[in-house]
PDB file of N, CA and C in Angstrom:
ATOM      1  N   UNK A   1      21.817  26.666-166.374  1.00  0.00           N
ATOM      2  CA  UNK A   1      22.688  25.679-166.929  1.00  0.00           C
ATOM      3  C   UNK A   1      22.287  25.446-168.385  1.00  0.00           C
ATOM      4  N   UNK A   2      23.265  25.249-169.095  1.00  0.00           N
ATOM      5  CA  UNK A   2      23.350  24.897-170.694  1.00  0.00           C
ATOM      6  C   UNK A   2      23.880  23.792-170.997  1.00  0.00           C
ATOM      7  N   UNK A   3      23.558  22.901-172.388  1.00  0.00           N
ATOM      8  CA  UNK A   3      23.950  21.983-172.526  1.00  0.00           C
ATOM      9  C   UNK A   3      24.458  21.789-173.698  1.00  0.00           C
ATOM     10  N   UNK A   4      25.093  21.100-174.744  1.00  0.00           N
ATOM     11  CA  UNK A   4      25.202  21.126-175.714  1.00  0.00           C
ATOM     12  C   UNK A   4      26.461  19.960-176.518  1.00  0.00           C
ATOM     13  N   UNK A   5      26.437  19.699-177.145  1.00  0.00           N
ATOM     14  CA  UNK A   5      27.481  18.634-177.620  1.00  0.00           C
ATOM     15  C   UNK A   5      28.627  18.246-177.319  1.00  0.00           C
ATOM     16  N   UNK A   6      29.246  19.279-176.270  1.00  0.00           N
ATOM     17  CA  UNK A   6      30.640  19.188-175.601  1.00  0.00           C
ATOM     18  C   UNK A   6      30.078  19.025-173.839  1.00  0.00           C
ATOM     19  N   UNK A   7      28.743  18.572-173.722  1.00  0.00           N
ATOM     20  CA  UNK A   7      28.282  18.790-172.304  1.00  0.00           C
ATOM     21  C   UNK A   7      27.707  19.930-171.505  1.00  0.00           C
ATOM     22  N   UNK A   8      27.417  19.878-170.241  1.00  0.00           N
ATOM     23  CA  UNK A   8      27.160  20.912-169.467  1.00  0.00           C
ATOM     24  C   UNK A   8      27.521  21.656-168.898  1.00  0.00           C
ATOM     25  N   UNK A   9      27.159  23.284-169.345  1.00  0.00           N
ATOM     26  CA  UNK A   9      28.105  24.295-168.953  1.00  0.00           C
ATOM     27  C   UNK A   9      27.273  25.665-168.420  1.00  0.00           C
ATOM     28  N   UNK A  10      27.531  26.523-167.768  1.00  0.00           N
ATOM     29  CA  UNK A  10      27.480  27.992-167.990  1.00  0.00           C
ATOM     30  C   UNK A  10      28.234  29.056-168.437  1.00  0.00           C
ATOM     31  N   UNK A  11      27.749  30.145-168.212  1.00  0.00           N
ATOM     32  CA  UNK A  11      28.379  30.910-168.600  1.00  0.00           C
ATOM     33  C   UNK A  11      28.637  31.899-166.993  1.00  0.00           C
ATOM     34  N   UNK A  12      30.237  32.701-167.372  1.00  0.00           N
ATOM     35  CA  UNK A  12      30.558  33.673-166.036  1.00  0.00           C
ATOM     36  C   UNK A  12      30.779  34.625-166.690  1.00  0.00           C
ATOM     37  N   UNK A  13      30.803  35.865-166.449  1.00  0.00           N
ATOM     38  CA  UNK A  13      31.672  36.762-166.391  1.00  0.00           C
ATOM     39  C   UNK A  13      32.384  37.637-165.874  1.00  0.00           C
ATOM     40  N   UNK A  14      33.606  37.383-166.414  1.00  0.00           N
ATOM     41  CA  UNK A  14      34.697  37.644-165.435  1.00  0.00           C
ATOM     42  C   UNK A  14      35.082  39.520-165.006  1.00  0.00           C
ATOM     43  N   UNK A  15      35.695  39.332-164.565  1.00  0.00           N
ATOM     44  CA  UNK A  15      36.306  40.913-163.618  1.00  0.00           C
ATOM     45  C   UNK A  15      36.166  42.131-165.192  1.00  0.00           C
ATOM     46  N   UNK A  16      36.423  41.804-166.071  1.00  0.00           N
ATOM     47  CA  UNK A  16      35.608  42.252-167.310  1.00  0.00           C
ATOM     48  C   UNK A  16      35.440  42.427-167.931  1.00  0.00           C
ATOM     49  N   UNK A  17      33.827  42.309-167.513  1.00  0.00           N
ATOM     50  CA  UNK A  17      32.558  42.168-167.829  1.00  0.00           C
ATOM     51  C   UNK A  17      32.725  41.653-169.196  1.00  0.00           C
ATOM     52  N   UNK A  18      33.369  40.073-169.245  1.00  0.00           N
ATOM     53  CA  UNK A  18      33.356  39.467-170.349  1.00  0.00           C
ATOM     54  C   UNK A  18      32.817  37.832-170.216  1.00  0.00           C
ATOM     55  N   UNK A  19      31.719  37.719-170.791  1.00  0.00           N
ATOM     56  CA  UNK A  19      31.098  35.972-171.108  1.00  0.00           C
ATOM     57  C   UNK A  19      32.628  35.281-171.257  1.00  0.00           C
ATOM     58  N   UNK A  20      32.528  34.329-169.925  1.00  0.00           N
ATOM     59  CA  UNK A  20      33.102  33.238-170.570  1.00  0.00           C
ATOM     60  C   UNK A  20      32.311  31.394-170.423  1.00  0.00           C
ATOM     61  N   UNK A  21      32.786  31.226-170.932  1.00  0.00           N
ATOM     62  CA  UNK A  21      31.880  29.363-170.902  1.00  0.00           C
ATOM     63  C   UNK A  21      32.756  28.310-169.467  1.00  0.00           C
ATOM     64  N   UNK A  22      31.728  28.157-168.804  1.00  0.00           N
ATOM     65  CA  UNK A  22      32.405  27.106-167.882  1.00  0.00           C
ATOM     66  C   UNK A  22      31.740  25.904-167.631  1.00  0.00           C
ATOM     67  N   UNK A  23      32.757  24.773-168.663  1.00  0.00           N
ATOM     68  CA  UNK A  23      32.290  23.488-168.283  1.00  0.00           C
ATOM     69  C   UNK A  23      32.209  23.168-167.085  1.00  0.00           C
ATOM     70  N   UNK A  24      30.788  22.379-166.837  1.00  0.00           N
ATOM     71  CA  UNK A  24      30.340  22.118-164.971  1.00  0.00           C
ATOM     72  C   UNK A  24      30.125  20.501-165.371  1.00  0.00           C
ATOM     73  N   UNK A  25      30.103  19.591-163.944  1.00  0.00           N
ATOM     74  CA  UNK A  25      29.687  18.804-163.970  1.00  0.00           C
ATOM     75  C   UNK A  25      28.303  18.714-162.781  1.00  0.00           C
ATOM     76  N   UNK A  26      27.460  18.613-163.152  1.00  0.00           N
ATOM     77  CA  UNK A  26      26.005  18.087-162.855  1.00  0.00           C
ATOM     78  C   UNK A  26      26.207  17.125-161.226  1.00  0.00           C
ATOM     79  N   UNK A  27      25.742  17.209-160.049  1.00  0.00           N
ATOM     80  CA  UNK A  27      25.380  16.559-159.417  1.00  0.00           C
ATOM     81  C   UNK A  27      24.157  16.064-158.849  1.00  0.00           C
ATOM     82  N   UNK A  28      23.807  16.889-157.834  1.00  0.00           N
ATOM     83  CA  UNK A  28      22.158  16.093-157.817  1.00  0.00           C
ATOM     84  C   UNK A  28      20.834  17.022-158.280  1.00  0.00           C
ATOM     85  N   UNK A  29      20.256  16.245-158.672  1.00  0.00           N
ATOM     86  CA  UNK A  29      18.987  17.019-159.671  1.00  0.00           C
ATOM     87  C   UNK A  29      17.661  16.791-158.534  1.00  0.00           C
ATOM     88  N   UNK A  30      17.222  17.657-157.813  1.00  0.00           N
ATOM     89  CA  UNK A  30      16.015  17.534-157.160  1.00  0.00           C
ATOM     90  C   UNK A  30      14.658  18.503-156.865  1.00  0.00           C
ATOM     91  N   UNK A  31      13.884  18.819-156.094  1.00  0.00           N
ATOM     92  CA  UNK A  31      12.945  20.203-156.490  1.00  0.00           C
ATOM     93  C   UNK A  31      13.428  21.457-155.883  1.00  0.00           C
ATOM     94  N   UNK A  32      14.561  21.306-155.065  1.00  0.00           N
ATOM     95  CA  UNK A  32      14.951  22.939-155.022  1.00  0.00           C
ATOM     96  C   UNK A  32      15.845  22.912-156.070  1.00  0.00           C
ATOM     97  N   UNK A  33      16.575  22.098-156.887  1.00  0.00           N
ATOM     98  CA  UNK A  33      17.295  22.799-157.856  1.00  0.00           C
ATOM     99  C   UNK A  33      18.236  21.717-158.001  1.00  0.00           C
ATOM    100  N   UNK A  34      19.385  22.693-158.757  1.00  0.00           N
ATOM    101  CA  UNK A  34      20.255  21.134-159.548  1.00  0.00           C
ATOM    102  C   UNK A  34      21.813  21.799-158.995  1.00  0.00           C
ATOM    103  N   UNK A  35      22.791  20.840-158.469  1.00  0.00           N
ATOM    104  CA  UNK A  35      23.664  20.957-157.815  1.00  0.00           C
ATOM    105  C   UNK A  35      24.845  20.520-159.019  1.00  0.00           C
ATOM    106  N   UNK A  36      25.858  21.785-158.497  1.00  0.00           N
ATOM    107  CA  UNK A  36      26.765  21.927-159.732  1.00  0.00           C
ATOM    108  C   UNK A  36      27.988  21.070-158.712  1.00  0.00           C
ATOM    109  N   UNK A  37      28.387  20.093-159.367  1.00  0.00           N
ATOM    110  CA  UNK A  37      29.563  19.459-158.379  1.00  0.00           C
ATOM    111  C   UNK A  37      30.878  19.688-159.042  1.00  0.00           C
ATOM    112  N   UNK A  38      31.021  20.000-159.952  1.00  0.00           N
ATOM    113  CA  UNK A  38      32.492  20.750-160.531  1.00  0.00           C
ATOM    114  C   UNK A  38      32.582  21.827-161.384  1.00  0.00           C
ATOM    115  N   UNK A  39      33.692  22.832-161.483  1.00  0.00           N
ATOM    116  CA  UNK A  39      33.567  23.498-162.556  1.00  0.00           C
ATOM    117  C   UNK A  39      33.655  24.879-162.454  1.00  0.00           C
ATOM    118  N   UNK A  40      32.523  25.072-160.789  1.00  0.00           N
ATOM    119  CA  UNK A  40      32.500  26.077-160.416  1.00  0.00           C
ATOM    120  C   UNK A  40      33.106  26.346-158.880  1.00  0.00           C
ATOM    121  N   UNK A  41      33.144  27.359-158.678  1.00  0.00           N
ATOM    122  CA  UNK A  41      33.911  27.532-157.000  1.00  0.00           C
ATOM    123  C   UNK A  41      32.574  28.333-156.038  1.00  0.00           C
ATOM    124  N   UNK A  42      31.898  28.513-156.878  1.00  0.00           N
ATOM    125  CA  UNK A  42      30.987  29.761-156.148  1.00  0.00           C
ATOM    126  C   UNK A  42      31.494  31.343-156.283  1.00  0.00           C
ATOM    127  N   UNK A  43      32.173  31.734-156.152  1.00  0.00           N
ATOM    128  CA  UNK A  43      32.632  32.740-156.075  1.00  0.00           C
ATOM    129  C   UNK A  43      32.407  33.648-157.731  1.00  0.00           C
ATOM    130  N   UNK A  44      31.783  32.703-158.924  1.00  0.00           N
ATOM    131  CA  UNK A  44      31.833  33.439-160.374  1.00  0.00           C
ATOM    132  C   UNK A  44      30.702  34.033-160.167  1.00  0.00           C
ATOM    133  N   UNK A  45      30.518  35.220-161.439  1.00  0.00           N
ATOM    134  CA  UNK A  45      29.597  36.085-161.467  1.00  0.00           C
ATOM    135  C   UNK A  45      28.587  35.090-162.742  1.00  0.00           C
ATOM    136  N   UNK A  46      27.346  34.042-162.261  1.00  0.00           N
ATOM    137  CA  UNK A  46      27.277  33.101-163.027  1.00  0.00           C
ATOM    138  C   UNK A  46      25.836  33.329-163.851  1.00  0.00           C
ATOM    139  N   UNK A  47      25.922  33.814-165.065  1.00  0.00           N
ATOM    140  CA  UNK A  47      24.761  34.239-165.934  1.00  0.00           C
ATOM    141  C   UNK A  47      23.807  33.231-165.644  1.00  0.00           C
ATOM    142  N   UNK A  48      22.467  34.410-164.893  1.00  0.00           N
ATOM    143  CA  UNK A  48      20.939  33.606-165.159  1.00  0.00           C
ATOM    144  C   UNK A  48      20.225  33.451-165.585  1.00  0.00           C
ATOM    145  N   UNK A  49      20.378  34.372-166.537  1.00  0.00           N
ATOM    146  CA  UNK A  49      19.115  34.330-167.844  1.00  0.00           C
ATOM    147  C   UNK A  49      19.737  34.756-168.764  1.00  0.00           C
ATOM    148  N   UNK A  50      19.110  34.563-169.977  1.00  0.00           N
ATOM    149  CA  UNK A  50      19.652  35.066-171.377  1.00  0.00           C
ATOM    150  C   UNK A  50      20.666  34.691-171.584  1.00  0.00           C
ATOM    151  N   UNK A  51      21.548  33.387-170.968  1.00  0.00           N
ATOM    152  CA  UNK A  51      22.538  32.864-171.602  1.00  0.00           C
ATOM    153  C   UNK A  51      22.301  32.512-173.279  1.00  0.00           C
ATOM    154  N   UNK A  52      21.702  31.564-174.011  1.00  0.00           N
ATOM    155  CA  UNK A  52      21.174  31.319-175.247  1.00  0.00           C
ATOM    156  C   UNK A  52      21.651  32.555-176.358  1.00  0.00           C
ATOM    157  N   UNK A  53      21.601  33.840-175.488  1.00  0.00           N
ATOM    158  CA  UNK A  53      21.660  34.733-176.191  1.00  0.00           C
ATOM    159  C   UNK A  53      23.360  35.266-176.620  1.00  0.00           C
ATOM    160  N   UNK A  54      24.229  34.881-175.404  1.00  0.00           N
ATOM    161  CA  UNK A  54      25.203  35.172-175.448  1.00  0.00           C
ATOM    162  C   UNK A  54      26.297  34.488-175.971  1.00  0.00           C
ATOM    163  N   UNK A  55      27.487  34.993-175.872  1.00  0.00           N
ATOM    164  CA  UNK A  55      28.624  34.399-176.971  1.00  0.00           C
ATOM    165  C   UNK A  55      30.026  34.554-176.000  1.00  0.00           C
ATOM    166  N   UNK A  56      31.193  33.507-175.880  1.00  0.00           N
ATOM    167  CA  UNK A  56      31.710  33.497-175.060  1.00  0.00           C
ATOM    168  C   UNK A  56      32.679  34.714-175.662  1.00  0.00           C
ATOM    169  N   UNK A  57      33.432  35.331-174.953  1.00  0.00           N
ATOM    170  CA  UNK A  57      34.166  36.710-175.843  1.00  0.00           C
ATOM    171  C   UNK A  57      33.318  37.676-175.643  1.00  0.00           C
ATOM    172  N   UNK A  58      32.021  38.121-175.730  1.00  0.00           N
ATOM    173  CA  UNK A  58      31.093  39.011-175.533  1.00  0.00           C
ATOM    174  C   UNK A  58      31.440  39.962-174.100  1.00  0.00           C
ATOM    175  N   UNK A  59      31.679  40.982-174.763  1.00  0.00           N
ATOM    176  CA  UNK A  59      30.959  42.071-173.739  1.00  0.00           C
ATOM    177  C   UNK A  59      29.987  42.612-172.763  1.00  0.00           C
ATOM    178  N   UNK A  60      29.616  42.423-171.564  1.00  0.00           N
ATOM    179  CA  UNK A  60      28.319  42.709-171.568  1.00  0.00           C
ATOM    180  C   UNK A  60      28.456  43.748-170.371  1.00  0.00           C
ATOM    181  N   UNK A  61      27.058  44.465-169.923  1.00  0.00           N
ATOM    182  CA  UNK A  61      26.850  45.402-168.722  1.00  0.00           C
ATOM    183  C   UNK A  61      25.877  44.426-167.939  1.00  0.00           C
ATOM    184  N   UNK A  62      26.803  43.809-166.864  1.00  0.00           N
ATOM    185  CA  UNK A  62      25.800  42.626-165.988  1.00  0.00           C
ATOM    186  C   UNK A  62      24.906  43.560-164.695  1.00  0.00           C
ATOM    187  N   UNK A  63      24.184  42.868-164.600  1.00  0.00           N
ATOM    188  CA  UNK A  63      22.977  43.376-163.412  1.00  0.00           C
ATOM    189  C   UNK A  63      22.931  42.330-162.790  1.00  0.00           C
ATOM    190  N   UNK A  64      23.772  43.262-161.499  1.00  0.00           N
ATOM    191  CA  UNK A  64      24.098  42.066-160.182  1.00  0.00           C
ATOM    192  C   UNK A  64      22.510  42.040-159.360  1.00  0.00           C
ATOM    193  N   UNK A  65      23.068  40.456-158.862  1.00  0.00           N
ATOM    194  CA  UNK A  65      21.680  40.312-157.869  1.00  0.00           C
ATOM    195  C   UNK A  65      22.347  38.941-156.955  1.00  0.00           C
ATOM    196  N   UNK A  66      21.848  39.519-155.677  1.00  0.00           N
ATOM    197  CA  UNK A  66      22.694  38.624-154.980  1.00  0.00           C
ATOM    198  C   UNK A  66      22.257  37.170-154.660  1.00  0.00           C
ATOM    199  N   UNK A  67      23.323  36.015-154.387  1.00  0.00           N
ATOM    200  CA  UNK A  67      22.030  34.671-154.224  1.00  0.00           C
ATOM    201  C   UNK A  67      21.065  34.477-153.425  1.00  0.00           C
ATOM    202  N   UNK A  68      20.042  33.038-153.824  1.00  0.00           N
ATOM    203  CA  UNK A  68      18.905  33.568-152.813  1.00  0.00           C
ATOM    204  C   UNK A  68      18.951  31.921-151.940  1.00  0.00           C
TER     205      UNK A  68
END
């Protein structure tokens, strides 16, 4: 998850293989992790690392890994 002056978001990319930005809304924050209560469906391909790096419009070659 990312944050930034317009709020909290990630990034997906879609069928393709293109960054896009998806505003989420935040639900509960605890020690297994932080619960996305809008924004997303589950079903996106939802960047886990190296977001910071990316740009919405971007191209990329994603390396799937399934949830845990």
């Amino acid at each position: 998850m990312l944050s930034d002056d317009r709020g909290n978001y990630v990034y997906i990319i879609n069928p393709k293989n293109v960054v896009e930005r998806r505003d989420i809304k935040i639900g509960t924050v605890n020690d297994s992790g932080v619960t996305i209560a809008q924004g997303i469906s589950g079903n996106e391909a939802v960047v886990l690392s190296a977001g910071p790096f990316l740009n919405p419009g971007q191209k990329v070659k994603p390396k799937r890994q399934s949830a845990s």
